[in-house]
C-alpha atoms as a PDB file:
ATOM      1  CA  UNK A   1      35.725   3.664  16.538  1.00  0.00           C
ATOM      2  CA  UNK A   2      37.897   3.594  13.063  1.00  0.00           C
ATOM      3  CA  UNK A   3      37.229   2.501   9.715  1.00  0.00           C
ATOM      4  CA  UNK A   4      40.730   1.320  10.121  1.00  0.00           C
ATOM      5  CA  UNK A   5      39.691  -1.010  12.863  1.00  0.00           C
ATOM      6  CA  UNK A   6      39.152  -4.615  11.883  1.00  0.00           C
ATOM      7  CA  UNK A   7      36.415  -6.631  13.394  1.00  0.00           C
ATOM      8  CA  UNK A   8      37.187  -9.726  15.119  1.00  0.00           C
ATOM      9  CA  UNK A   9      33.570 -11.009  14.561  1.00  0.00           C
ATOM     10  CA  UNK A  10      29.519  -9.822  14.847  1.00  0.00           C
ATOM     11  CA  UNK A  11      26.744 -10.721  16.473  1.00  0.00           C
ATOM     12  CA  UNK A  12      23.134 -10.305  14.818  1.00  0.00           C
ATOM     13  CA  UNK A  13      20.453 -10.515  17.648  1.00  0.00           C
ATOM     14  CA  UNK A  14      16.787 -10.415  16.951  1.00  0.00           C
ATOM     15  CA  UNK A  15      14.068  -8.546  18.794  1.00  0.00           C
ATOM     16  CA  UNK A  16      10.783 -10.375  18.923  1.00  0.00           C
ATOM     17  CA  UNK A  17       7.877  -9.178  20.531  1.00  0.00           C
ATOM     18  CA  UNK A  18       6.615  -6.084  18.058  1.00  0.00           C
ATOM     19  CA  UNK A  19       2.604  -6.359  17.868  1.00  0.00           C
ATOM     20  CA  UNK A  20       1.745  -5.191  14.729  1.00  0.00           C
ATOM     21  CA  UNK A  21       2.403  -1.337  14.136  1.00  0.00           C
ATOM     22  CA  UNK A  22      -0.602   1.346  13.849  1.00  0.00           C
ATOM     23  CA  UNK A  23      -0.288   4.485  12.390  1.00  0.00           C
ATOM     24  CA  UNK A  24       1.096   6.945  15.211  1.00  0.00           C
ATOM     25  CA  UNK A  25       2.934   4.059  17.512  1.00  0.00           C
ATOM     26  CA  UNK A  26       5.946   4.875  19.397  1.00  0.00           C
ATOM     27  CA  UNK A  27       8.209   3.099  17.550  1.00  0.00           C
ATOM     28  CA  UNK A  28      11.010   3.764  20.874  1.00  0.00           C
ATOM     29  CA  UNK A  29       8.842   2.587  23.270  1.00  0.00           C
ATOM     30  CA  UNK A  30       7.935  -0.946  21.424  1.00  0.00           C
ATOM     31  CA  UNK A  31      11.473  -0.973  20.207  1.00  0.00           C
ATOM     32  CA  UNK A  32      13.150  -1.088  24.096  1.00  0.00           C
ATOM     33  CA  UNK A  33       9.790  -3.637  24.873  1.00  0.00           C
ATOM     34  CA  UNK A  34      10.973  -5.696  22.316  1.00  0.00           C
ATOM     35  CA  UNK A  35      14.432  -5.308  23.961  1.00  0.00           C
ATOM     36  CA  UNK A  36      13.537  -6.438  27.537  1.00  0.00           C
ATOM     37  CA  UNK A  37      11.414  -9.080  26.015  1.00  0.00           C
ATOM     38  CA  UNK A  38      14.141 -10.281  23.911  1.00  0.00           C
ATOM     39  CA  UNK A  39      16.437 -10.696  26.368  1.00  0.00           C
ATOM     40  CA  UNK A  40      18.830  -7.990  25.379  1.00  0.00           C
ATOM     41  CA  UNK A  41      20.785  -5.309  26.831  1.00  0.00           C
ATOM     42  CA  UNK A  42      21.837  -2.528  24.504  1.00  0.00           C
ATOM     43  CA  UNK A  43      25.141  -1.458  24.355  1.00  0.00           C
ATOM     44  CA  UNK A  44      26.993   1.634  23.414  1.00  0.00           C
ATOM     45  CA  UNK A  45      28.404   0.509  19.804  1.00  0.00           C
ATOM     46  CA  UNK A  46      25.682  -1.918  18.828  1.00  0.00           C
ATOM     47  CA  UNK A  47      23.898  -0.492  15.576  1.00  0.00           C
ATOM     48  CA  UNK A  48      20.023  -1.278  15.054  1.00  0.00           C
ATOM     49  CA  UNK A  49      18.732  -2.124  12.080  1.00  0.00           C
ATOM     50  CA  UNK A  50      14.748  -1.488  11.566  1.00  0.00           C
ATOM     51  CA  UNK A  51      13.052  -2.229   8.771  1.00  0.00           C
ATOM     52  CA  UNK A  52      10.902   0.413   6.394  1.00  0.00           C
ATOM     53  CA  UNK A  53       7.933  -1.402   6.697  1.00  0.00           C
ATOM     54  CA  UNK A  54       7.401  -0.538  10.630  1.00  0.00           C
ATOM     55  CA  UNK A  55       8.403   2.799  10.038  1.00  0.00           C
ATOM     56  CA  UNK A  56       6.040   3.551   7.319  1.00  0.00           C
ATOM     57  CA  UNK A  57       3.189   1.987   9.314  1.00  0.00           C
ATOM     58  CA  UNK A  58       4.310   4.095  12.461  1.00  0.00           C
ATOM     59  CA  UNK A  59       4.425   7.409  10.293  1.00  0.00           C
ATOM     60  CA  UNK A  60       0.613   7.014   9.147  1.00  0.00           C
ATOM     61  CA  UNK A  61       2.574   5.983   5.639  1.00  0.00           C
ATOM     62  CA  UNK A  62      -0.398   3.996   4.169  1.00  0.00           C
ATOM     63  CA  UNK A  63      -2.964   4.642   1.192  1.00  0.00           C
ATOM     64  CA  UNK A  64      -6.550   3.066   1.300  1.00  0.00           C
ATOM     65  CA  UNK A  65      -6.331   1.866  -2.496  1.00  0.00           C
ATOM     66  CA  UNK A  66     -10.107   2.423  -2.418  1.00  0.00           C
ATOM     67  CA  UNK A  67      -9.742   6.295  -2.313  1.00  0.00           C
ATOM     68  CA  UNK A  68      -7.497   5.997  -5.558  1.00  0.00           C
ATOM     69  CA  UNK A  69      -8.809   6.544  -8.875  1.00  0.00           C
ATOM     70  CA  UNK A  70      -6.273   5.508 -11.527  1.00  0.00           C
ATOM     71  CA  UNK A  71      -4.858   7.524 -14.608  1.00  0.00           C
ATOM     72  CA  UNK A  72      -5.283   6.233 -18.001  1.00  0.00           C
ATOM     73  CA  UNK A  73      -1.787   5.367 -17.914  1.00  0.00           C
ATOM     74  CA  UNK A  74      -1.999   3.293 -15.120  1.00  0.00           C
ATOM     75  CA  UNK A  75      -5.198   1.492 -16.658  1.00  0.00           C
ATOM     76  CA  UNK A  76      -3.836   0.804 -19.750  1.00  0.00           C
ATOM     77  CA  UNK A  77      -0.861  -0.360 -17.924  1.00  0.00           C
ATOM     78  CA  UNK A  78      -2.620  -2.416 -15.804  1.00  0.00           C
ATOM     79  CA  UNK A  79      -4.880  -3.861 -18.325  1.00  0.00           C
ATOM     80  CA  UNK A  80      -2.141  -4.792 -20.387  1.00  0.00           C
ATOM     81  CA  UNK A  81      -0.208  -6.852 -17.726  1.00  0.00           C
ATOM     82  CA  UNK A  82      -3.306  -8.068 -14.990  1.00  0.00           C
ATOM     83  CA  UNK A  83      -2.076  -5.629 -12.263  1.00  0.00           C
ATOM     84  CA  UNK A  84      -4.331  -3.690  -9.994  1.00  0.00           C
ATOM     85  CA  UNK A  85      -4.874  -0.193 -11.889  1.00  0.00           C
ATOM     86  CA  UNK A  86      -5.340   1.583  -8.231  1.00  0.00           C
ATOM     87  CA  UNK A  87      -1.725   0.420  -7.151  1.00  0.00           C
ATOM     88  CA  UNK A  88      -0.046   1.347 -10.260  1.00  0.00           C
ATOM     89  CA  UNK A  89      -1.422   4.657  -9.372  1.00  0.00           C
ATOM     90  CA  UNK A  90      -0.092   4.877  -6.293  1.00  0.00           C
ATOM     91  CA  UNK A  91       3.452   3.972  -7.734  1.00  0.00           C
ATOM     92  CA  UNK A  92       3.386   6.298 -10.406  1.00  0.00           C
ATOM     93  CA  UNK A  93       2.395   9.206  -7.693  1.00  0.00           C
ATOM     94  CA  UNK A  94       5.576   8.308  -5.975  1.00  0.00           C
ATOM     95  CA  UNK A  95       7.548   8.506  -8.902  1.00  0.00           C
ATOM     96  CA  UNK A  96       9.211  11.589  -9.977  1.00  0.00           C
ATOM     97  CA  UNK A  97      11.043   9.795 -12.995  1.00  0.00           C
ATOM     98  CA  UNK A  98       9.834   6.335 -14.496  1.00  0.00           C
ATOM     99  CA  UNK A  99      12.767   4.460 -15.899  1.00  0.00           C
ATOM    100  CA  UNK A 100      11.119   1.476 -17.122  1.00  0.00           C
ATOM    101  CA  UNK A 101       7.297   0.661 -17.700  1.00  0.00           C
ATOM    102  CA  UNK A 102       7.718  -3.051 -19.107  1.00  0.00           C
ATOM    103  CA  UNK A 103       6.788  -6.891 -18.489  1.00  0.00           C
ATOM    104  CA  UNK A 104       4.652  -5.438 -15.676  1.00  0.00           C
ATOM    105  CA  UNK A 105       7.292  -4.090 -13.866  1.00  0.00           C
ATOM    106  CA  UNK A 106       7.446   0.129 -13.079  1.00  0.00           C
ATOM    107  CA  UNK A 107      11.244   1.080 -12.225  1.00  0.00           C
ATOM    108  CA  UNK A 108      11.166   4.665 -10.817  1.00  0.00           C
ATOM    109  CA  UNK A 109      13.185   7.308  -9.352  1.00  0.00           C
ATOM    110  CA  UNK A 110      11.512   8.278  -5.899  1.00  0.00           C
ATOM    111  CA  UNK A 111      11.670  11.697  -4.390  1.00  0.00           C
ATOM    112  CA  UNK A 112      14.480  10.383  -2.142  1.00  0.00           C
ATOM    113  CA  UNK A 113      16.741   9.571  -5.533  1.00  0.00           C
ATOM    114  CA  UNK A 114      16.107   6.033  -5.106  1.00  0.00           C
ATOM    115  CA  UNK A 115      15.893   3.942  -7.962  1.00  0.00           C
ATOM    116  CA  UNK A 116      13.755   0.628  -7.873  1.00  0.00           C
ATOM    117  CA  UNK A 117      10.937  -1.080  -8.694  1.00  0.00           C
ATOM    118  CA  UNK A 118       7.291   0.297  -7.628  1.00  0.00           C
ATOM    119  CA  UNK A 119       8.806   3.625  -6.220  1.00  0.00           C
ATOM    120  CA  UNK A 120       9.105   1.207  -2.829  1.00  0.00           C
ATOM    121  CA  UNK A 121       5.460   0.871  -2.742  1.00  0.00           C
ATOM    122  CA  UNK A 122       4.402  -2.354  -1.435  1.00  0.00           C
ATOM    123  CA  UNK A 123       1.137  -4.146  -0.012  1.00  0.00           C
ATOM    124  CA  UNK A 124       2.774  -7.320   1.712  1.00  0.00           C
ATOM    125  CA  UNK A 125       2.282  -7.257   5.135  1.00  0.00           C
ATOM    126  CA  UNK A 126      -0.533  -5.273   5.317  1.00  0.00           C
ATOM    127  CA  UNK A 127      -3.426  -5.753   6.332  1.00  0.00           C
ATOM    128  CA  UNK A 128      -6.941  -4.847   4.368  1.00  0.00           C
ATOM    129  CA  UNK A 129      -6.911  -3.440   0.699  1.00  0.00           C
ATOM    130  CA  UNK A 130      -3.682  -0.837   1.434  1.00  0.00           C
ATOM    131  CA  UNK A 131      -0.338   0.059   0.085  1.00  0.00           C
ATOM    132  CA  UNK A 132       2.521   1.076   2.065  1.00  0.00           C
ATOM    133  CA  UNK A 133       4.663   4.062   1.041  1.00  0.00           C
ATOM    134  CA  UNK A 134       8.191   4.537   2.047  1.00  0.00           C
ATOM    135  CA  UNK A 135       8.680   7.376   4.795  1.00  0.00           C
ATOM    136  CA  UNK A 136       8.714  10.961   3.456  1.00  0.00           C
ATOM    137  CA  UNK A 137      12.619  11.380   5.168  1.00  0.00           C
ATOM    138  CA  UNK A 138      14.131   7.971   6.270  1.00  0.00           C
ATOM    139  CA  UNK A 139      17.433   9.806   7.216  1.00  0.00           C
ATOM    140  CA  UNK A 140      15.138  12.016   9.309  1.00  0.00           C
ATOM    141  CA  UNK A 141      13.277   9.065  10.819  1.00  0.00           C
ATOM    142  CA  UNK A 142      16.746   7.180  11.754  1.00  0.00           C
ATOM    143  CA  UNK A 143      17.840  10.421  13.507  1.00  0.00           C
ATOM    144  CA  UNK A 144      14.591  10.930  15.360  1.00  0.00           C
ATOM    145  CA  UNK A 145      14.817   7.155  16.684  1.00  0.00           C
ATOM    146  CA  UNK A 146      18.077   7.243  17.568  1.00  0.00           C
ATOM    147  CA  UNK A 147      18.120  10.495  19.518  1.00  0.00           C
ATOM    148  CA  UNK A 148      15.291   9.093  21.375  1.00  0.00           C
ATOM    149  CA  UNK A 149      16.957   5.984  22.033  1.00  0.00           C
ATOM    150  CA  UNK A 150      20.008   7.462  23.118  1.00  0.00           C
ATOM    151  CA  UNK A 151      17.955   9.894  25.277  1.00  0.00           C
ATOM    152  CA  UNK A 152      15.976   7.044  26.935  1.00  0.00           C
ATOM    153  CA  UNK A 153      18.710   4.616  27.313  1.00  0.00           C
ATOM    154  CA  UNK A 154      21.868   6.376  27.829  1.00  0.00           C
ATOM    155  CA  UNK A 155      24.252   4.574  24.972  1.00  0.00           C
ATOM    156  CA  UNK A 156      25.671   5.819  21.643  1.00  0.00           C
ATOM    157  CA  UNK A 157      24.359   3.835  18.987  1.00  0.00           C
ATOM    158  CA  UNK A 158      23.607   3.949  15.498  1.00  0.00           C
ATOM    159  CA  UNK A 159      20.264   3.102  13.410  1.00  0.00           C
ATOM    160  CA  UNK A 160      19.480   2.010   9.722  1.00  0.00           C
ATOM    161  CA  UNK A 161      16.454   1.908   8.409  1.00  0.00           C
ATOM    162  CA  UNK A 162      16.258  -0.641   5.969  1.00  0.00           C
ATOM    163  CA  UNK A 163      14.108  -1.774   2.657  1.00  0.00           C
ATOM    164  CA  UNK A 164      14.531  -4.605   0.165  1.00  0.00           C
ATOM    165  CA  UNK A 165      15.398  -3.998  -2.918  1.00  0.00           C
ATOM    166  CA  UNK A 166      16.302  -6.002  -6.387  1.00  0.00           C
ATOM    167  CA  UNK A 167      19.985  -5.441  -8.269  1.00  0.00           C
ATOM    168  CA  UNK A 168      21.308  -4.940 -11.984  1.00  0.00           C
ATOM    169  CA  UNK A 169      23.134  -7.783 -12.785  1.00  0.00           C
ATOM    170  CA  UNK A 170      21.319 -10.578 -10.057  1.00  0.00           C
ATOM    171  CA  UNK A 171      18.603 -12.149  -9.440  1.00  0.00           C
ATOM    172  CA  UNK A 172      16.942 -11.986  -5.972  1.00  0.00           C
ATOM    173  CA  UNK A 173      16.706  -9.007  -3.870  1.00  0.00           C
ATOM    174  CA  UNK A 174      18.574  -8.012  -0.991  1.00  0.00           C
ATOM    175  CA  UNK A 175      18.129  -5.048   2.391  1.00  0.00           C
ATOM    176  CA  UNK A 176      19.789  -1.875   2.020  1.00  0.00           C
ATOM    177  CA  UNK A 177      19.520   1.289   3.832  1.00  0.00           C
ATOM    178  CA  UNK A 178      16.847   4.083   2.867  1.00  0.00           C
ATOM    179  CA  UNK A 179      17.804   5.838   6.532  1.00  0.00           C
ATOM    180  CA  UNK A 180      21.235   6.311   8.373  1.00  0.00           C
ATOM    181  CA  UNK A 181      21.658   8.052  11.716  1.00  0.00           C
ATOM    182  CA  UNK A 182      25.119   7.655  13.616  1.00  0.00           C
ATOM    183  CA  UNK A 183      27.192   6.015  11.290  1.00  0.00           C
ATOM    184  CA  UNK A 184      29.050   6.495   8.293  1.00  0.00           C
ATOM    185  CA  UNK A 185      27.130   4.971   5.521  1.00  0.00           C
ATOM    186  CA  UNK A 186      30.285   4.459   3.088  1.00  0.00           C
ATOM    187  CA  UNK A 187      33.982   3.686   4.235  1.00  0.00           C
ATOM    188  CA  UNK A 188      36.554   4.808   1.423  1.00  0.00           C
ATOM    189  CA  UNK A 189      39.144   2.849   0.972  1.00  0.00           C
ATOM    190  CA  UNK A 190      40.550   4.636  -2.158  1.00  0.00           C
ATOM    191  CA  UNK A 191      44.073   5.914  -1.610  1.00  0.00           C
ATOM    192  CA  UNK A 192      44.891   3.282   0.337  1.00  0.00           C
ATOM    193  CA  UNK A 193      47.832   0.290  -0.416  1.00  0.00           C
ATOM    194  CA  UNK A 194      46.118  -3.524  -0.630  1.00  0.00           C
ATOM    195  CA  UNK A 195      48.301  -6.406   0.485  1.00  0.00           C
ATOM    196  CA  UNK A 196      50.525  -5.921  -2.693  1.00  0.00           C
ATOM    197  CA  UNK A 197      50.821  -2.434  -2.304  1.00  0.00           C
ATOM    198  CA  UNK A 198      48.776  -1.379  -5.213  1.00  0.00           C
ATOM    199  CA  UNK A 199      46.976   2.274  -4.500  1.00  0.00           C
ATOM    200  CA  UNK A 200      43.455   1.226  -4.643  1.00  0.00           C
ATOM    201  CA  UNK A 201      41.323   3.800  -6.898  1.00  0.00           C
ATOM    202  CA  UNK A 202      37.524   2.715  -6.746  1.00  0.00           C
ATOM    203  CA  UNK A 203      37.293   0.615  -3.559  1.00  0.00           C
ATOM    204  CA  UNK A 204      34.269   2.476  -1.587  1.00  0.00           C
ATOM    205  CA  UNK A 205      32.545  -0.497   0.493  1.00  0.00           C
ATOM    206  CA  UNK A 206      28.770   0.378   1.166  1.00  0.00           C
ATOM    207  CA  UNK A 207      28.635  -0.166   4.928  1.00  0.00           C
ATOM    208  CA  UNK A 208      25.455   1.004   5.873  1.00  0.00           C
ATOM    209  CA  UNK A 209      23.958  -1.244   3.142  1.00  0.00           C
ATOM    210  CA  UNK A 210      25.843  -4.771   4.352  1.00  0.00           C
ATOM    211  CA  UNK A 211      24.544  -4.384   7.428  1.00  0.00           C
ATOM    212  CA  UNK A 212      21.096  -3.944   6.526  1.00  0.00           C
ATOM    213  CA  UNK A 213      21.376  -6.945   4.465  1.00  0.00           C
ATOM    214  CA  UNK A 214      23.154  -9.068   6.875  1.00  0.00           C
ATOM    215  CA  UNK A 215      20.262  -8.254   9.652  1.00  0.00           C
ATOM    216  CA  UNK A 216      17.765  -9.087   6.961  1.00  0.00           C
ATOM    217  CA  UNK A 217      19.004 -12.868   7.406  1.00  0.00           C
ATOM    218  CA  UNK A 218      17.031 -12.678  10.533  1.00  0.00           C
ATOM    219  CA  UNK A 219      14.463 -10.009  10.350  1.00  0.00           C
ATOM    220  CA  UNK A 220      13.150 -12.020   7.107  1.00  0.00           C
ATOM    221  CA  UNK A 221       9.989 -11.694   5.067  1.00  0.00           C
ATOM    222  CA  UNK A 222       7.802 -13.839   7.638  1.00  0.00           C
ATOM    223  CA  UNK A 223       9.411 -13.617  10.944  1.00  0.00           C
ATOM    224  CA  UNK A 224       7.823 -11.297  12.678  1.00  0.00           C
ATOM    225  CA  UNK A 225      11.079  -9.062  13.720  1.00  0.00           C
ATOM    226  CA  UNK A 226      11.015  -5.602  12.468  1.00  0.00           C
ATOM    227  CA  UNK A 227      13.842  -4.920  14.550  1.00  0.00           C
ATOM    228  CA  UNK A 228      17.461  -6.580  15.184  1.00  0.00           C
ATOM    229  CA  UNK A 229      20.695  -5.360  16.679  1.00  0.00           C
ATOM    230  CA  UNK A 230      23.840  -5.721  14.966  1.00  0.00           C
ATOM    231  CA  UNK A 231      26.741  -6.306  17.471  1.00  0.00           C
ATOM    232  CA  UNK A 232      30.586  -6.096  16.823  1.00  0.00           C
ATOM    233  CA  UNK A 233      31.000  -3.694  13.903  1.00  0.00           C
ATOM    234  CA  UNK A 234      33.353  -1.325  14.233  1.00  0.00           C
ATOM    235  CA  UNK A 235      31.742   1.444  12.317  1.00  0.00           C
ATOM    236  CA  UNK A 236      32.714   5.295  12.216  1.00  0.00           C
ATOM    237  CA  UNK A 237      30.725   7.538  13.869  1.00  0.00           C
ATOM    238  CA  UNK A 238      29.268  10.363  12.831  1.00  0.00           C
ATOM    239  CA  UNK A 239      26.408  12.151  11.289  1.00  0.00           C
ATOM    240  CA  UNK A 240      25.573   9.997   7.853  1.00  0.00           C
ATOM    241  CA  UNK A 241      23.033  10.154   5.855  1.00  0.00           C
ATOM    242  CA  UNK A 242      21.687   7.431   3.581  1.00  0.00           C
ATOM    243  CA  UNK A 243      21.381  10.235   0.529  1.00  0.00           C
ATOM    244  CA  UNK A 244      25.447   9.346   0.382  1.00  0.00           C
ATOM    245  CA  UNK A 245      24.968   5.960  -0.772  1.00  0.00           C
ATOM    246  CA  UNK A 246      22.842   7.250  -3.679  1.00  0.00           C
ATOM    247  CA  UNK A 247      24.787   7.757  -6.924  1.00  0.00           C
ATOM    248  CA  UNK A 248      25.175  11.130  -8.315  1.00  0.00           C
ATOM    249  CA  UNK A 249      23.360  11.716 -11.855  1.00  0.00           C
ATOM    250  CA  UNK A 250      26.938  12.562 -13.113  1.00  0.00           C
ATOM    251  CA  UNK A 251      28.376   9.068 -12.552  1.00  0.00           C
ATOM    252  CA  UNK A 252      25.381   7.020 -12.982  1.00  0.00           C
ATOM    253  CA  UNK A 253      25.801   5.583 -16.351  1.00  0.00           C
ATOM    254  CA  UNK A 254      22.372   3.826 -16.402  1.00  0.00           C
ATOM    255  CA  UNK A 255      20.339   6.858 -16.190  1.00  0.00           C
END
């Protein structure tokens, strides 16, 4: 497919059925269960969106906050605004630059280059006294499940990974993608006339990330459905990462 392509429309479709996700799951096998449960067939095109959470679980990506012993910085920190000293730990071991330590919030830097709040650490939806990490290589986890979707199934398809996170500028947070296999993550629109023939200079739309934030509308917080299917987009293929959609040093002016 082309970037130049224009959709005439997309389908989001939901896969229910996922028990809850142990550490060392096959993530492919409860992924086409969740398929054939759901109803629906996979097609060569369709692009599936998982979320972090599952992936994490899957990859053993979870710390018993019991085994932590916090720093003095994260007990002070802690102490000063009523957080849990062990998981401030835990975010500040993920961190390998703290931007902001204020009002209770941590924004870091993770090793990936993301920047947001807790280093991605989280402890909702999860069960017992734990904290969830993001995966160690979410571009390498969206290649592995793809290939062995594609190798299972027989289509060409593409697969995000995807986490919620908050924005400069707005309130309320929204899915982007951490992990990218089969699709180009960015389409770059720079060069190119708009309808008044002006040579557009700075237009790079984030595709990998409006899907993962469209799916979220029914994956949700609550719902139960790590992973839906995104129908209809006609998306370049080929070997992205989601390290493109993360803003060089250079040209980041908030850092």
């Amino acid at each position: 497919m082309s970037e130049a392509t224009a959709s005439t429309g997309i389908q989001l479709l939901a896969l229910h059925g996922a028990p809850e996700i142990q550490p060392g799951d096959d993530l492919t096998r409860l992924i086409i269960e969740s398929v054939a449960a759901s109803g629906v067939v996979l097609e060569s095109g369709d692009v599936l969106v998982v979320t972090q959470k599952v992936v994490s679980k899957a990859e053993g990506r979870l710390v018993d906050l019991a085994t932590v012993e916090p720093s003095d910085l994260a007990q002070r920190f802690a102490d000063r605004w009523k957080k849990d000293p062990r998981h401030v730990e835990v975010v500040l071991r993920e961190s390998v630059r703290l931007v902001r330590m204020d009002r209770g919030i941590i924004i870091s830097e993770t090793r990936h280059g993301f920047v947001c709040a807790n280093a991605g650490v989280d402890a909702s939806n999860v069960a017992g006294d734990v904290a969830c990490l993001l995966p160690l290589d979410p571009d390498g986890s969206a290649a592995s499940l793809r290939a062995a979707l594609m190798r299972r199934l027989g289509i060409d398809l593409a697969v995000i990974i995807s986490d919620s996170f908050g924005r400069p500028w707005r309130n309320g947070i929204t899915n982007v993608a951490i992990g990218v296999a089969g699709l180009a993550p960015l389409t770059d629109y720079r060069g190119q006339p708009d309808d008044f023939g002006r040579v557009m200079q700075v237009s790079v739309l984030a595709v990998a990330d409006e899907l993962a934030s469209a799916a979220e509308l029914i994956s949700g917080k609550i719902n139960r459905c790590p992973f839906v299917v995104v129908r209809g987009y006609p998306y370049e293929r080929r070997d992205g990462r989601a390290a493109e959609l993360v803003m060089d040093s250079n040209t980041d002016m908030f850092r």
